[in-house]
N, C-alpha and C. Protein backbone atom coordinates (compact mmCIF):
# COMPACT_ATOMS: atom_id res chain seq x y z
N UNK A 1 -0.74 -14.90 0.16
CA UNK A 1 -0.50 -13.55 -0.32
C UNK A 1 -1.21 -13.37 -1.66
N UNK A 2 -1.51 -12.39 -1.78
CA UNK A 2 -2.21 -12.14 -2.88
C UNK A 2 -1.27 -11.20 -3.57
N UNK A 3 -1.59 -9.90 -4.44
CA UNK A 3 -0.55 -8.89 -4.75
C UNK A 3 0.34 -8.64 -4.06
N UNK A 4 1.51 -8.50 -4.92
CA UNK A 4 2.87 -8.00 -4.23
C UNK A 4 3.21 -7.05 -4.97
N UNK A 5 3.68 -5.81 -4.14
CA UNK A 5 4.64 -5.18 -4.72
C UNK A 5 6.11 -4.50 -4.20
N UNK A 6 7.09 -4.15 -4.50
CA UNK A 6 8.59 -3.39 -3.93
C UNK A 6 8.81 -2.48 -4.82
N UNK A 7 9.27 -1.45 -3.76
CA UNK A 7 9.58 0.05 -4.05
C UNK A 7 11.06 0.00 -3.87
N UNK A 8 12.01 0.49 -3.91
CA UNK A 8 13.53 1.16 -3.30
C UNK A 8 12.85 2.59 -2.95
N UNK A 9 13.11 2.93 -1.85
CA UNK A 9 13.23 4.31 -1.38
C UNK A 9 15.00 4.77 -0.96
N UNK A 10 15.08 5.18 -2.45
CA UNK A 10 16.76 5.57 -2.31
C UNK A 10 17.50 6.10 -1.07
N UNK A 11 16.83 7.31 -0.61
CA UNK A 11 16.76 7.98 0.52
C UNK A 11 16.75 7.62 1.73
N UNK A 12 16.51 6.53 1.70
CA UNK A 12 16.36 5.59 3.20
C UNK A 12 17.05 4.30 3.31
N UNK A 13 17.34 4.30 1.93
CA UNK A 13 18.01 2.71 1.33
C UNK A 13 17.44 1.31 1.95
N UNK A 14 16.19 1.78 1.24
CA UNK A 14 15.19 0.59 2.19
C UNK A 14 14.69 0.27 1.26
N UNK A 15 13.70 -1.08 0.99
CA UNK A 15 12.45 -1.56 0.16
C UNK A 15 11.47 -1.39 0.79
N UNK A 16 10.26 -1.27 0.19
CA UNK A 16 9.10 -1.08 0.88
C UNK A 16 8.42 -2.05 0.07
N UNK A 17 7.78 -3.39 0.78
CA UNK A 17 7.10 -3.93 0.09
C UNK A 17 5.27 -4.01 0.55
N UNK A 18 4.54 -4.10 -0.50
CA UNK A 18 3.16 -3.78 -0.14
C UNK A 18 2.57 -4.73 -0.64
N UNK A 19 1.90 -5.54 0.62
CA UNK A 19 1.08 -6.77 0.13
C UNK A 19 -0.53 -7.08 0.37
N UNK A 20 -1.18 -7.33 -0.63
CA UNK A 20 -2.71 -7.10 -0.71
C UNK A 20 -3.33 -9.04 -0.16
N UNK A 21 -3.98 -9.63 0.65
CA UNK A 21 -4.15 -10.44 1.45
C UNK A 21 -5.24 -11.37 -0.07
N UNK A 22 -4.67 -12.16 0.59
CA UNK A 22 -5.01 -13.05 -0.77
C UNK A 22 -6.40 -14.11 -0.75
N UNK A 23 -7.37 -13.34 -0.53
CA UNK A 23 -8.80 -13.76 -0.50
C UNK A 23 -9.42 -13.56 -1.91
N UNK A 24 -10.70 -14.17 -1.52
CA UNK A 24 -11.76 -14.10 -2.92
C UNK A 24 -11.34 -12.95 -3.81
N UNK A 25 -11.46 -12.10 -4.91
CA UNK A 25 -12.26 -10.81 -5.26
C UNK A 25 -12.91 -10.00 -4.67
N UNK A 26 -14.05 -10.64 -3.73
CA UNK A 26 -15.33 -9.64 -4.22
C UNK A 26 -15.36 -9.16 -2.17
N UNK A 27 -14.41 -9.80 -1.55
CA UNK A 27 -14.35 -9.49 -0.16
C UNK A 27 -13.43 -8.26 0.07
N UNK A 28 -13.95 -7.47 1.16
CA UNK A 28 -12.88 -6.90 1.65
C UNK A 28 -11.79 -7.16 1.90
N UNK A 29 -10.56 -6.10 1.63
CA UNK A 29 -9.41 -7.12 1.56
C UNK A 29 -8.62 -5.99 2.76
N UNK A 30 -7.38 -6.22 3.12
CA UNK A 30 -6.56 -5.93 4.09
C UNK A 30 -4.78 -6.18 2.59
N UNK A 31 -4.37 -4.77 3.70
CA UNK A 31 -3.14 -4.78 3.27
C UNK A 31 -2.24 -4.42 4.18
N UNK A 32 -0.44 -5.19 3.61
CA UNK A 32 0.21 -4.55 5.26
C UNK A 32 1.46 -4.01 4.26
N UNK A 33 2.10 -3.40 4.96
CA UNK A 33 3.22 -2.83 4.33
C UNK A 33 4.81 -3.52 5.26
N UNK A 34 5.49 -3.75 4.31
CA UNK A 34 6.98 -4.78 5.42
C UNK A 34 8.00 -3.59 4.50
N UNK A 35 9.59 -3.57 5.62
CA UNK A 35 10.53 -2.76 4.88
C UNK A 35 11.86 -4.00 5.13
N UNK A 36 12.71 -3.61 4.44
CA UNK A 36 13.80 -4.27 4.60
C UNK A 36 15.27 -3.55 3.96
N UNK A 37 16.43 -3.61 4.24
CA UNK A 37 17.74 -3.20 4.13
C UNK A 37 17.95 -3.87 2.40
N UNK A 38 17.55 -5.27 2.19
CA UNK A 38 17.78 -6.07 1.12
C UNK A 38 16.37 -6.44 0.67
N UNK A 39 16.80 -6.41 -0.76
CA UNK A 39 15.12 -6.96 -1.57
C UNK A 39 15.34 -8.54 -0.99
N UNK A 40 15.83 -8.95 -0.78
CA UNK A 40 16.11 -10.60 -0.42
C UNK A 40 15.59 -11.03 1.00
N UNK A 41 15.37 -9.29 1.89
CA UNK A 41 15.09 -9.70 3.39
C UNK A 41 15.85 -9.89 3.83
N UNK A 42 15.90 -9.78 5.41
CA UNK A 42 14.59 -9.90 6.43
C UNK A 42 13.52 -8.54 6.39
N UNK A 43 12.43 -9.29 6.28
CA UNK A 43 11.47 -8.44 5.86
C UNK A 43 11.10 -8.20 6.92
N UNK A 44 10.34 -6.70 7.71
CA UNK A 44 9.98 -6.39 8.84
C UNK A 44 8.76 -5.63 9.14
N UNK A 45 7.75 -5.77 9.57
CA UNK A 45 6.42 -5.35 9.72
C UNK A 45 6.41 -3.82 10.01
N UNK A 46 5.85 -2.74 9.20
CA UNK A 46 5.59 -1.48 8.99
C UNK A 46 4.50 -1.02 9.35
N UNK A 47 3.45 -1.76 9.22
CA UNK A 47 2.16 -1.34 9.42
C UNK A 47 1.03 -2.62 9.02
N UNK A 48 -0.15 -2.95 9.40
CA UNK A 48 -0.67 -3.62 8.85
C UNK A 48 -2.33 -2.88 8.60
N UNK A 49 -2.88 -2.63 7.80
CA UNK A 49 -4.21 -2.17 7.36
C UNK A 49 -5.23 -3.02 6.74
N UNK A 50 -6.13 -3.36 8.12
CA UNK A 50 -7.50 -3.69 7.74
C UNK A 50 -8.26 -3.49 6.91
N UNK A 51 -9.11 -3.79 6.10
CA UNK A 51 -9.96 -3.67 5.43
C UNK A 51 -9.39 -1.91 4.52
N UNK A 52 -8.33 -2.23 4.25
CA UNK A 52 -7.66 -0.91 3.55
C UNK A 52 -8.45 -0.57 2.23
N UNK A 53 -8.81 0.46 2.39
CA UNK A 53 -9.75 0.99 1.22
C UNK A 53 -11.18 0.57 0.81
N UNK A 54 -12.12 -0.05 1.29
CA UNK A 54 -12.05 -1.02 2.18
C UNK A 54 -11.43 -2.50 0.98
N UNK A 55 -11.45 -2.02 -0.32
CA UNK A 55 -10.86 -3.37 -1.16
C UNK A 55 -10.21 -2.90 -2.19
N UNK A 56 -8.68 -2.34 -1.31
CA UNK A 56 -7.72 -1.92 -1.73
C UNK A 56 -6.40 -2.99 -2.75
N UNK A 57 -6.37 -3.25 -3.88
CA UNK A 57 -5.70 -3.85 -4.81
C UNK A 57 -4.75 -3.22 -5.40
N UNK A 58 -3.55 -4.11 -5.94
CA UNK A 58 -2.52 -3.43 -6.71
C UNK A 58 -1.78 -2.41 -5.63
N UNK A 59 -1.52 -2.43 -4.35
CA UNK A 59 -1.18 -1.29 -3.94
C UNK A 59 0.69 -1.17 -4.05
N UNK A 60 0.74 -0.02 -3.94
CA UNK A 60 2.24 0.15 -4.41
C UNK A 60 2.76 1.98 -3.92
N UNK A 61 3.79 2.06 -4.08
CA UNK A 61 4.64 3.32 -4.18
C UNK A 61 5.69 3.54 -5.10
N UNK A 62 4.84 4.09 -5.69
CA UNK A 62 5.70 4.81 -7.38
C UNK A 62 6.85 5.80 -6.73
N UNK A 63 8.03 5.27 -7.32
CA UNK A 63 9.24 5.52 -6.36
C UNK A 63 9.33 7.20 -6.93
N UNK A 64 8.73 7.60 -8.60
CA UNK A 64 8.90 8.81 -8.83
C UNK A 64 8.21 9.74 -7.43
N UNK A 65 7.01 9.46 -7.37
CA UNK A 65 6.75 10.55 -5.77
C UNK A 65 7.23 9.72 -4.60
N UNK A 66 8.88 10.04 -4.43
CA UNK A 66 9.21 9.91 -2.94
C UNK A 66 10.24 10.59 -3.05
N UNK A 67 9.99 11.25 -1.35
CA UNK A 67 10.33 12.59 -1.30
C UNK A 67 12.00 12.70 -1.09
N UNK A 68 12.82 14.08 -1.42
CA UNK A 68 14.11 14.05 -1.32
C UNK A 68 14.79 12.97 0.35
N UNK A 69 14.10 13.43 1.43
CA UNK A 69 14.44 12.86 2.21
C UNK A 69 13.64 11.35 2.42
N UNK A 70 13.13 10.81 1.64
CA UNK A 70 12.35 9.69 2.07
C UNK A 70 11.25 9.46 2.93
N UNK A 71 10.63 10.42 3.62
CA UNK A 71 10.02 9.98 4.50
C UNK A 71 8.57 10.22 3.97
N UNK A 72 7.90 11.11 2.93
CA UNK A 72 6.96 11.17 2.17
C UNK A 72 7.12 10.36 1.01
N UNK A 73 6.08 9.90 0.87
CA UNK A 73 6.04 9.15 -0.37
C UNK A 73 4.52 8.98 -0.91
N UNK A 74 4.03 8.23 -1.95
CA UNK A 74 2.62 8.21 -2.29
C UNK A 74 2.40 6.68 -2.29
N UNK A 75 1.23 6.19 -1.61
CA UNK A 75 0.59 4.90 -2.00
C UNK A 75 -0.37 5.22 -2.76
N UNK A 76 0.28 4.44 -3.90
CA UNK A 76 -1.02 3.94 -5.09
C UNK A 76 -1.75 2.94 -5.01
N UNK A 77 -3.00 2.83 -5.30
CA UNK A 77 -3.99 1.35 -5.32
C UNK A 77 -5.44 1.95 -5.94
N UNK A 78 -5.89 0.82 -6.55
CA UNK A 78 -7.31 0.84 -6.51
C UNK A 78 -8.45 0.37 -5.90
N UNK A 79 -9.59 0.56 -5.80
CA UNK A 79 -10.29 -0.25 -4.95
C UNK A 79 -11.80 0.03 -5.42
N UNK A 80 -12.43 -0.88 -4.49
CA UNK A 80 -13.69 -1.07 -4.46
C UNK A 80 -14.71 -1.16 -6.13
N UNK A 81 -13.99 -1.91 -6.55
CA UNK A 81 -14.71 -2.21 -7.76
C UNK A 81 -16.05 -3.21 -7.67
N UNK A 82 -16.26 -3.58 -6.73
CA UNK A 82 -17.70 -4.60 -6.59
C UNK A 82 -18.86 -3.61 -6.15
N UNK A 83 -18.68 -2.48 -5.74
CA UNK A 83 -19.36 -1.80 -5.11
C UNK A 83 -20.02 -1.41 -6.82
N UNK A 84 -19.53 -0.67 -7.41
CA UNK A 84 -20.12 -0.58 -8.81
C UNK A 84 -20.51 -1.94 -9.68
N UNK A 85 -19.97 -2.93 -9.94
CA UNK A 85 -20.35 -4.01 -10.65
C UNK A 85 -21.49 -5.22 -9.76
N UNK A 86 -21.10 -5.03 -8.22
CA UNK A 86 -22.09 -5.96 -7.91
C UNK A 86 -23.21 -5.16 -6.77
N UNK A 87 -22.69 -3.78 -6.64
CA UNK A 87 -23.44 -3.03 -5.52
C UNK A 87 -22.89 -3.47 -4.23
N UNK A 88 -21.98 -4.07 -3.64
CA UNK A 88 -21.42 -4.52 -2.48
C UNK A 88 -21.73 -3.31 -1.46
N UNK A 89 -21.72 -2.93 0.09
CA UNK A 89 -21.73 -1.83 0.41
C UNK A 89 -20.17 -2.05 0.80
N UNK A 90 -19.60 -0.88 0.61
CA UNK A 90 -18.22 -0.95 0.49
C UNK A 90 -18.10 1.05 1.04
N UNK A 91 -16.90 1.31 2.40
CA UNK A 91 -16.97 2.30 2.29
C UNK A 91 -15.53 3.13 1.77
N UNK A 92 -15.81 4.35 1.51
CA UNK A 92 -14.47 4.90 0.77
C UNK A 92 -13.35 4.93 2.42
N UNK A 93 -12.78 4.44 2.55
CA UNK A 93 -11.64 4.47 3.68
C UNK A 93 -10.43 3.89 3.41
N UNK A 94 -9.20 4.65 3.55
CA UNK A 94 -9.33 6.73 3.55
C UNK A 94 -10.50 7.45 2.77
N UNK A 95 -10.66 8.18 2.86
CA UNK A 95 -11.22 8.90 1.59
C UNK A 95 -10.58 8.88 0.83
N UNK A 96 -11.43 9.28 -0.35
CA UNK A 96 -11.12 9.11 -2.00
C UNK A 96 -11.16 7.60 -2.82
N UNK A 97 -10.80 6.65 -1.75
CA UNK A 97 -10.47 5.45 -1.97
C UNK A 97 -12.02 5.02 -3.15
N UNK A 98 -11.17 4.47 -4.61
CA UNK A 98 -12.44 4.70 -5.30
C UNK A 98 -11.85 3.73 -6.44
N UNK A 99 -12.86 3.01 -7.47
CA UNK A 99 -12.49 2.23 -8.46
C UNK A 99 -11.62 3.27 -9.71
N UNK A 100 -10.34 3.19 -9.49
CA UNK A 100 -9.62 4.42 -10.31
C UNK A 100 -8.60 4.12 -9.91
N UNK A 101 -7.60 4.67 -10.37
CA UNK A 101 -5.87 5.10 -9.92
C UNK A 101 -5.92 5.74 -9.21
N UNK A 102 -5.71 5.43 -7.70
CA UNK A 102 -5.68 6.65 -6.11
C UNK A 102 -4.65 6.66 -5.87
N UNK A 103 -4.18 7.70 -5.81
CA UNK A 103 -2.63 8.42 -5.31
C UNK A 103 -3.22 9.25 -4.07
N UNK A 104 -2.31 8.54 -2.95
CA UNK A 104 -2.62 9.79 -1.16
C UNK A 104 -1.26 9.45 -1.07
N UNK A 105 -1.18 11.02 -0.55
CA UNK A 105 0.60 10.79 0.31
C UNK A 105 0.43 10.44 1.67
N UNK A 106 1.35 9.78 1.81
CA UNK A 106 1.77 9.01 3.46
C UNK A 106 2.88 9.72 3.66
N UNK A 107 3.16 9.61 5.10
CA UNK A 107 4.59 10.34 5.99
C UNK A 107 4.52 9.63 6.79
N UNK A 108 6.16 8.72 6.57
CA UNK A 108 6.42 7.96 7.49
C UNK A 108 6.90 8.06 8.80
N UNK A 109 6.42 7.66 10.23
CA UNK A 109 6.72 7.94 11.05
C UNK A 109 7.59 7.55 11.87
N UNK A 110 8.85 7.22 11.62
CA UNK A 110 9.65 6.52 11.99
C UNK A 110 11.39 7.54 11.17
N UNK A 111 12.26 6.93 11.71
CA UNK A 111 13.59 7.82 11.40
C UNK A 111 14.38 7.11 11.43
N UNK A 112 15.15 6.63 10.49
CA UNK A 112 16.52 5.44 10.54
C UNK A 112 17.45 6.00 10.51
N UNK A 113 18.45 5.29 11.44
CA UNK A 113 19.75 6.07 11.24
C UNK A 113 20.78 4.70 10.93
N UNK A 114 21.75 4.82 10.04
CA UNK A 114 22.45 3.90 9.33
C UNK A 114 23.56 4.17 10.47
């Protein structure tokens, strides 16, 4: 594992944890997202994203943008910083995805019922 991070999404009374794959620097990297009832786990597979951004770091969800009902929220990350320092070809995916602070909202597709 490389970066970690956990959110509480009050609203759902879940963690969202977001983990960046723990290779070189200068490679494309992959990130997956796991949720769980307890920060302690069982942690449970949400999604997993390939070559996310395509070298998506630090990623996270700043619990201030998540939405009254939980199911919007924002992933933050940065990326593709080799593309400027070493010229890597690196593409913006999603869009925007860029060496900076990127905020995109996500909507989760899924519905828990307690």
């Amino acid at each position: 594992m490389g970066c970690v991070t956990v959110t509480y999404n009050a609203p759902l009374k879940r963690y969202f944890m977001a983990v960046t794959d723990g290779r070189d620097t200068v490679s494309r990297m992959n990130t997956y997202i796991l949720e769980s009832e307890c920060l302690t786990g069982e942690w449970k597979l949400v999604t997993y994203m390939k070559d996310f951004g395509e070298q998506a770091y630090f990623v996270n969800f700043p619990s201030k943008f998540i939405s009254a009902d939980g199911k919007r929220m924002y992933i933050c990350y940065s990326g593709n910083f080799t593309k400027i320092w070493l010229g890597t070809e690196l593409a913006s995916n999603p869009p925007d995805s860029a060496y900076g602070m990127v905020l995109q909202e996500i909507e989760l597709g899924f519905v828990r019922k307690d």
